[in-house]
PDB file of N, CA and C in Angstrom:
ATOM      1  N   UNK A   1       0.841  -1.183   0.000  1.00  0.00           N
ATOM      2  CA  UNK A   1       0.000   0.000   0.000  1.00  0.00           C
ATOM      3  C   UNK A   1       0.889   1.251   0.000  1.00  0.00           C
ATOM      4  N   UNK A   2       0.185   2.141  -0.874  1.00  0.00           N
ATOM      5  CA  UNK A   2       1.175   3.295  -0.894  1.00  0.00           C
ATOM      6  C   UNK A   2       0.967   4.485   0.274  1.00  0.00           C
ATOM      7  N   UNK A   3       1.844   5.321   0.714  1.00  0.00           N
ATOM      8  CA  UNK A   3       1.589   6.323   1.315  1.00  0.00           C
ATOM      9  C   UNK A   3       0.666   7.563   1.199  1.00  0.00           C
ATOM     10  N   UNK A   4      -0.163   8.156   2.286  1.00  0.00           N
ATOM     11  CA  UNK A   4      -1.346   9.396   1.457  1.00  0.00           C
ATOM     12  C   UNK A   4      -0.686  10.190   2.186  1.00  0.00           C
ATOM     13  N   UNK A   5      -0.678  11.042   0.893  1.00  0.00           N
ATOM     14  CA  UNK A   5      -0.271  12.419   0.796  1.00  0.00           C
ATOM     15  C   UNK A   5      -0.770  13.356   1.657  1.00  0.00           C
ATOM     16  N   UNK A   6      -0.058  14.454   2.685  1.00  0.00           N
ATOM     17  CA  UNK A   6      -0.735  15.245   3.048  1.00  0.00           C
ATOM     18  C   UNK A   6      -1.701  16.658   2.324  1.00  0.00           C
ATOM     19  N   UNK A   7      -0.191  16.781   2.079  1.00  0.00           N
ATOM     20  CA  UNK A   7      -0.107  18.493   0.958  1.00  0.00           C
ATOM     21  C   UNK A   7      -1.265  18.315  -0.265  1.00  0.00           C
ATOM     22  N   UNK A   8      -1.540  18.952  -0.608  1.00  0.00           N
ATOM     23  CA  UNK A   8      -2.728  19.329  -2.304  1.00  0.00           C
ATOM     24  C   UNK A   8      -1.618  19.116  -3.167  1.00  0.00           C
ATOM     25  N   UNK A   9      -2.365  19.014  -4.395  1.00  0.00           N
ATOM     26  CA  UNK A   9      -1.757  19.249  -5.437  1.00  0.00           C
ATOM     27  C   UNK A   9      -1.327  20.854  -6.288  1.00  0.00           C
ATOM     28  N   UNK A  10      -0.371  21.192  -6.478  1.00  0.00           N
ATOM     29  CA  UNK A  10       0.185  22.697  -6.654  1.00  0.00           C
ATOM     30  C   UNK A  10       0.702  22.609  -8.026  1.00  0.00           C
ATOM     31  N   UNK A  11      -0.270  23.733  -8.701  1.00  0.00           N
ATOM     32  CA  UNK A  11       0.756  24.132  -9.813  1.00  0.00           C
ATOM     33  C   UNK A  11       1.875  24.354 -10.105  1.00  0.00           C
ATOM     34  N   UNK A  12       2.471  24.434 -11.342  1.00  0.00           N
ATOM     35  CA  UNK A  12       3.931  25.333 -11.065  1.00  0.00           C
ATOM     36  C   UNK A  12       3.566  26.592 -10.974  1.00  0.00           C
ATOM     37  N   UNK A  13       2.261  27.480 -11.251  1.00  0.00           N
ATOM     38  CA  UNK A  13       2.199  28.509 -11.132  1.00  0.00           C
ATOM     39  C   UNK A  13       1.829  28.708  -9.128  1.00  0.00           C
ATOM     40  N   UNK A  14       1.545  27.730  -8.677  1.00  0.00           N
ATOM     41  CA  UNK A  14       1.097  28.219  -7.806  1.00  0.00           C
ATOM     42  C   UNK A  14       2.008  27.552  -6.709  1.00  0.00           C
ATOM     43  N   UNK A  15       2.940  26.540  -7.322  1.00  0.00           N
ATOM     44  CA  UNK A  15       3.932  26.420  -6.574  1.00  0.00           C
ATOM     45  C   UNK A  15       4.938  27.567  -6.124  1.00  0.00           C
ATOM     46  N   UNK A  16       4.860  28.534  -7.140  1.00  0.00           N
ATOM     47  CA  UNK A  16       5.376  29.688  -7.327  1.00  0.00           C
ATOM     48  C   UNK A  16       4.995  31.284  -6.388  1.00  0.00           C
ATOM     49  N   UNK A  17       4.040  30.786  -6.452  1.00  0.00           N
ATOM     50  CA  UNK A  17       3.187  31.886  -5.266  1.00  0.00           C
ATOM     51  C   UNK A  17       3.282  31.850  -4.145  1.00  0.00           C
ATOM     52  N   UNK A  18       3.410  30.601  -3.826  1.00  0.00           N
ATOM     53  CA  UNK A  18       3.372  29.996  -2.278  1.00  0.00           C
ATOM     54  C   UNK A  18       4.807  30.538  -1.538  1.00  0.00           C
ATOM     55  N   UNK A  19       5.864  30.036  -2.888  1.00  0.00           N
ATOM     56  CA  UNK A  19       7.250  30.422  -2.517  1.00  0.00           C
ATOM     57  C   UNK A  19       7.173  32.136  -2.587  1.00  0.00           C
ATOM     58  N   UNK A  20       6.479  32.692  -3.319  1.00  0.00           N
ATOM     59  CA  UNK A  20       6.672  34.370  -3.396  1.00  0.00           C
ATOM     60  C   UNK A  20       5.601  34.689  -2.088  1.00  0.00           C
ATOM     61  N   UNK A  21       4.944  34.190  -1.412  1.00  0.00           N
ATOM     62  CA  UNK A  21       4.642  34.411  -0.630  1.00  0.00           C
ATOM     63  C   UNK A  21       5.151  34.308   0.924  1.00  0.00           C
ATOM     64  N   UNK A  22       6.037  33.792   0.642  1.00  0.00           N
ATOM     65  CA  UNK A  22       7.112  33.074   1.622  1.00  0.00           C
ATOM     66  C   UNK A  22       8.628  33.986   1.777  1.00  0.00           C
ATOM     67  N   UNK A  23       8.390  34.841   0.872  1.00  0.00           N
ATOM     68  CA  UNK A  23       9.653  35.632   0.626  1.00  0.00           C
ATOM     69  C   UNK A  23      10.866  35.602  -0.639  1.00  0.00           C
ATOM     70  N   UNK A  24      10.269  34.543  -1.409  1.00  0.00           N
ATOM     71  CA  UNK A  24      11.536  34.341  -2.355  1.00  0.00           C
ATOM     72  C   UNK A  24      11.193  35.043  -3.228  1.00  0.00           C
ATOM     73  N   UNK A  25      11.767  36.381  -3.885  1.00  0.00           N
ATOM     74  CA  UNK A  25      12.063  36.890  -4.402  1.00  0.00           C
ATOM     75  C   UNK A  25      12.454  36.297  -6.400  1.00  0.00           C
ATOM     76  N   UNK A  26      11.881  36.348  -7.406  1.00  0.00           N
ATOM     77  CA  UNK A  26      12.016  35.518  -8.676  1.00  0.00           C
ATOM     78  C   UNK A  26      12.266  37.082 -10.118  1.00  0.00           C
ATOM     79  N   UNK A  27      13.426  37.341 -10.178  1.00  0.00           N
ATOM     80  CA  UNK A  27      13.565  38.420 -11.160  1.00  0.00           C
ATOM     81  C   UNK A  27      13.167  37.825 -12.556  1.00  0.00           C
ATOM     82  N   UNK A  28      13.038  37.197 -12.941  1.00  0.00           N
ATOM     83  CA  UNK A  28      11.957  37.147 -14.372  1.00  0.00           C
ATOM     84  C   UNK A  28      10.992  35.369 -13.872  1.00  0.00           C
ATOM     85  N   UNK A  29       9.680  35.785 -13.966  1.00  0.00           N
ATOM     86  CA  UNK A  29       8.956  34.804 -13.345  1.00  0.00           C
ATOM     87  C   UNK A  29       8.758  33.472 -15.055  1.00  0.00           C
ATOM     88  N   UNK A  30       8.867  34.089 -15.764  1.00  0.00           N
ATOM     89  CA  UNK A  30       8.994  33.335 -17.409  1.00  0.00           C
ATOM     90  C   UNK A  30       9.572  32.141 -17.098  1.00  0.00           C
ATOM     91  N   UNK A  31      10.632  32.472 -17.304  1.00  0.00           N
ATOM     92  CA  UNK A  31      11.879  31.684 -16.728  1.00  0.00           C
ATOM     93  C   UNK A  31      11.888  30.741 -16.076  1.00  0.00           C
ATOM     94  N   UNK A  32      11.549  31.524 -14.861  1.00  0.00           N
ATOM     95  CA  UNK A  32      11.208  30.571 -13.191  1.00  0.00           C
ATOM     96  C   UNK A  32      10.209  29.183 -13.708  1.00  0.00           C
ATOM     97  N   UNK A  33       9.154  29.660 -14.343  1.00  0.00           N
ATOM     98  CA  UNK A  33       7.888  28.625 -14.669  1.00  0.00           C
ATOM     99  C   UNK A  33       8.544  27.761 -15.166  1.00  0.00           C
ATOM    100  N   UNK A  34       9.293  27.938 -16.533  1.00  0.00           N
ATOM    101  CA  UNK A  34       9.725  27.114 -17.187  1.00  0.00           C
ATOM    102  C   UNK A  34      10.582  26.075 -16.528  1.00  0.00           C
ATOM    103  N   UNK A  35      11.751  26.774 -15.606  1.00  0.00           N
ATOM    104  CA  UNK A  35      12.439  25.737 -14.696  1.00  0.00           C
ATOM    105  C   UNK A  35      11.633  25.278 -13.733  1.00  0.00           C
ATOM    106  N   UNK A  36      10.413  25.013 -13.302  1.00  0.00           N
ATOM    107  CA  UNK A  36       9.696  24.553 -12.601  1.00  0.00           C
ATOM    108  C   UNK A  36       9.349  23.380 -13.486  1.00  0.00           C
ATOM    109  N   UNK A  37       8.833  23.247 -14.589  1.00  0.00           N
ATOM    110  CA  UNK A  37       8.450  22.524 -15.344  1.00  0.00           C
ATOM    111  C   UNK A  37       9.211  20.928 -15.632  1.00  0.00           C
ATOM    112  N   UNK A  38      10.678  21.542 -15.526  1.00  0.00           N
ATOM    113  CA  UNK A  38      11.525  20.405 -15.937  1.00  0.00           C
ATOM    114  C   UNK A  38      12.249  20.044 -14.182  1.00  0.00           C
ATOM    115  N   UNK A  39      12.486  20.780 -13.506  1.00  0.00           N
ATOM    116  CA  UNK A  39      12.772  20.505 -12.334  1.00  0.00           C
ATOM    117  C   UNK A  39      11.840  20.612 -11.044  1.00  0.00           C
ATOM    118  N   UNK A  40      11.108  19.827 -10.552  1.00  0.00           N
ATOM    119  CA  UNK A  40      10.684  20.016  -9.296  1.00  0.00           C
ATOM    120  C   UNK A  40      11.128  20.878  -8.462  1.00  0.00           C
ATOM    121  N   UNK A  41       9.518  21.077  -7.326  1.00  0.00           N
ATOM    122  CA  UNK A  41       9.593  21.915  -6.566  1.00  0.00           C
ATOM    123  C   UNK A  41      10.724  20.785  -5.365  1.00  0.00           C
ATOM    124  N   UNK A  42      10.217  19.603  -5.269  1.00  0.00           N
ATOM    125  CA  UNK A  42      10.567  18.869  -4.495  1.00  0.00           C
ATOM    126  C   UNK A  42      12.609  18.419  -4.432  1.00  0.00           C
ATOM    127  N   UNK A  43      12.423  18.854  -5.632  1.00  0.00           N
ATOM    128  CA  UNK A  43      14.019  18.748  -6.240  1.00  0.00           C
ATOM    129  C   UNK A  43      14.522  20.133  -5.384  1.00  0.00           C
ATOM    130  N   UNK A  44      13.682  20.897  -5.563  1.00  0.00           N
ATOM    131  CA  UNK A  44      14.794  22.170  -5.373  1.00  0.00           C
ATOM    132  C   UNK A  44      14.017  22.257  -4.057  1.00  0.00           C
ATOM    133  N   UNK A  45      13.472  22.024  -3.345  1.00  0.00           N
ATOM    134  CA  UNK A  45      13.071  22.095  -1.633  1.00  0.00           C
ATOM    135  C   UNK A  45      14.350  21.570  -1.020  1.00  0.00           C
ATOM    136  N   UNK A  46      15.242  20.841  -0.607  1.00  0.00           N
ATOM    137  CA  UNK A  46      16.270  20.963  -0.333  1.00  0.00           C
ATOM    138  C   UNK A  46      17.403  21.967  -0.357  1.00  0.00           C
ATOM    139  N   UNK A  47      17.371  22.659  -1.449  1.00  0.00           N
ATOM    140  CA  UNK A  47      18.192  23.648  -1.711  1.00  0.00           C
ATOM    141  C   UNK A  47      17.602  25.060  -0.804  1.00  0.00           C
ATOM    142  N   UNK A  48      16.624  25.344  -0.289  1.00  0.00           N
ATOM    143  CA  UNK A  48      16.022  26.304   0.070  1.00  0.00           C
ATOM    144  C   UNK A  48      16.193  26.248   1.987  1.00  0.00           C
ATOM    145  N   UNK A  49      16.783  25.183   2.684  1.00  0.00           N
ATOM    146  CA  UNK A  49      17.207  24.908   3.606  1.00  0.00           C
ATOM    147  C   UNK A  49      17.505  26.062   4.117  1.00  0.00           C
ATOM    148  N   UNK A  50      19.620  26.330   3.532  1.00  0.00           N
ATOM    149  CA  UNK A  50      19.918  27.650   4.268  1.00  0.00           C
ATOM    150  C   UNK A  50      19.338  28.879   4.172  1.00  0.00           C
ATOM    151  N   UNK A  51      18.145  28.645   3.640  1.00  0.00           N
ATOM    152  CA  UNK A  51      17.569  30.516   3.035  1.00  0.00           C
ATOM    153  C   UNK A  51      16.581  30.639   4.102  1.00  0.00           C
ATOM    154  N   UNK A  52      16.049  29.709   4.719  1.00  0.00           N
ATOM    155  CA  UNK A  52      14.653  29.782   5.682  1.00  0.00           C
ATOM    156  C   UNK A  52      15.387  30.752   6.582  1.00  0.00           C
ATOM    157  N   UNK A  53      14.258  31.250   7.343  1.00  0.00           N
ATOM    158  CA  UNK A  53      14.540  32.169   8.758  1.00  0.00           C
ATOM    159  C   UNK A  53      14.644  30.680   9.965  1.00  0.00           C
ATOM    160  N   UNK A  54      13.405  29.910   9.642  1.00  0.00           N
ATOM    161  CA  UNK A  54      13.330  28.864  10.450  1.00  0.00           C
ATOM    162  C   UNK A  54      12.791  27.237   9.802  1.00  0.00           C
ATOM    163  N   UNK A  55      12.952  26.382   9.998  1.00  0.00           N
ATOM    164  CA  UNK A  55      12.289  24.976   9.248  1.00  0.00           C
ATOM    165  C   UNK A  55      10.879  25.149   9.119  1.00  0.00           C
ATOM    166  N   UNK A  56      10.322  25.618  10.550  1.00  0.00           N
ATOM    167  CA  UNK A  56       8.596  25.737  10.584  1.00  0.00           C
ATOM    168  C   UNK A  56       8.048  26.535   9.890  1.00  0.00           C
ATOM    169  N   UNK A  57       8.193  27.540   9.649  1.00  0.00           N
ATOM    170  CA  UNK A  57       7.333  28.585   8.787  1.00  0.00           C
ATOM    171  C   UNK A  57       8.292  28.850   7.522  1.00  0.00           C
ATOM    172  N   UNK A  58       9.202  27.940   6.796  1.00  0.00           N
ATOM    173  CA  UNK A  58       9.657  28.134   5.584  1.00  0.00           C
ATOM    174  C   UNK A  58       9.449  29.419   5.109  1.00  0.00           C
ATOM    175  N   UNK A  59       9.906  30.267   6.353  1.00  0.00           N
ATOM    176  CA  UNK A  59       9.938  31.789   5.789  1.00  0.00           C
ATOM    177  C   UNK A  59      11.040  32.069   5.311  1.00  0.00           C
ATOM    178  N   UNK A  60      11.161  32.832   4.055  1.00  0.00           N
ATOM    179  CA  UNK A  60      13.279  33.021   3.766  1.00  0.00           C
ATOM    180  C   UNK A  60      13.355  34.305   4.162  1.00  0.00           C
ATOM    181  N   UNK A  61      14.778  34.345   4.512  1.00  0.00           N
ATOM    182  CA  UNK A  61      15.664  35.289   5.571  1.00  0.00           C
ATOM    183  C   UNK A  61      16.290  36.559   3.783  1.00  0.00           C
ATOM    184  N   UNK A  62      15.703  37.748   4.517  1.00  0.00           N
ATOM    185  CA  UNK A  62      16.162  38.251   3.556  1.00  0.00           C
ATOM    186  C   UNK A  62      17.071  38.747   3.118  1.00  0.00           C
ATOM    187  N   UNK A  63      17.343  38.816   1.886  1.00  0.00           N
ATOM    188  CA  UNK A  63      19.110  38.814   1.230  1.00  0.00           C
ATOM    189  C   UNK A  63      18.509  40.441   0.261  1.00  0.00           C
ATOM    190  N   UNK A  64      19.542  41.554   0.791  1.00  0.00           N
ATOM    191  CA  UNK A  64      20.495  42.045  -0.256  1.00  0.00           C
ATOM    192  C   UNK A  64      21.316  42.137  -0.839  1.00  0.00           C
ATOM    193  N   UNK A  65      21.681  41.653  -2.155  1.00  0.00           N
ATOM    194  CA  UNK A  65      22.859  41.529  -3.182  1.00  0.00           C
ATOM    195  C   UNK A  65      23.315  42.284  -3.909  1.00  0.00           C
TER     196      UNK A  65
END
């Protein structure tokens, strides 16, 4: 038997929102979609680790560059 899912199912557009709602910042969103498309959110959820403020509220810590 397989495992049930907690989470909904998320667009890439709205996978996208969730993260811009969260603080991540996306300078051309075109782009962004498209690499959503071929790479998971789940792929790149690891990578977003050191950017949180904290694990629980996957809020990101903000960066000026």
């Amino acid at each position: 038997m397989r495992g049930i899912y907690q989470l909904p199912f998320l667009s890439y557009r709205e996978q996208m929102d969730l993260l811009k709602n969260r603080g991540l910042f996306f300078e051309n969103e075109i782009q962004a979609l498209k690499v959503f498309e071929h790479i998971s959110y789940c792929r790149f959820n690891g990578y977003f680790h050191p950017f949180w403020i904290d694990k629980q509220s996957k809020v990101f810590k903000k960066y000026l560059l």
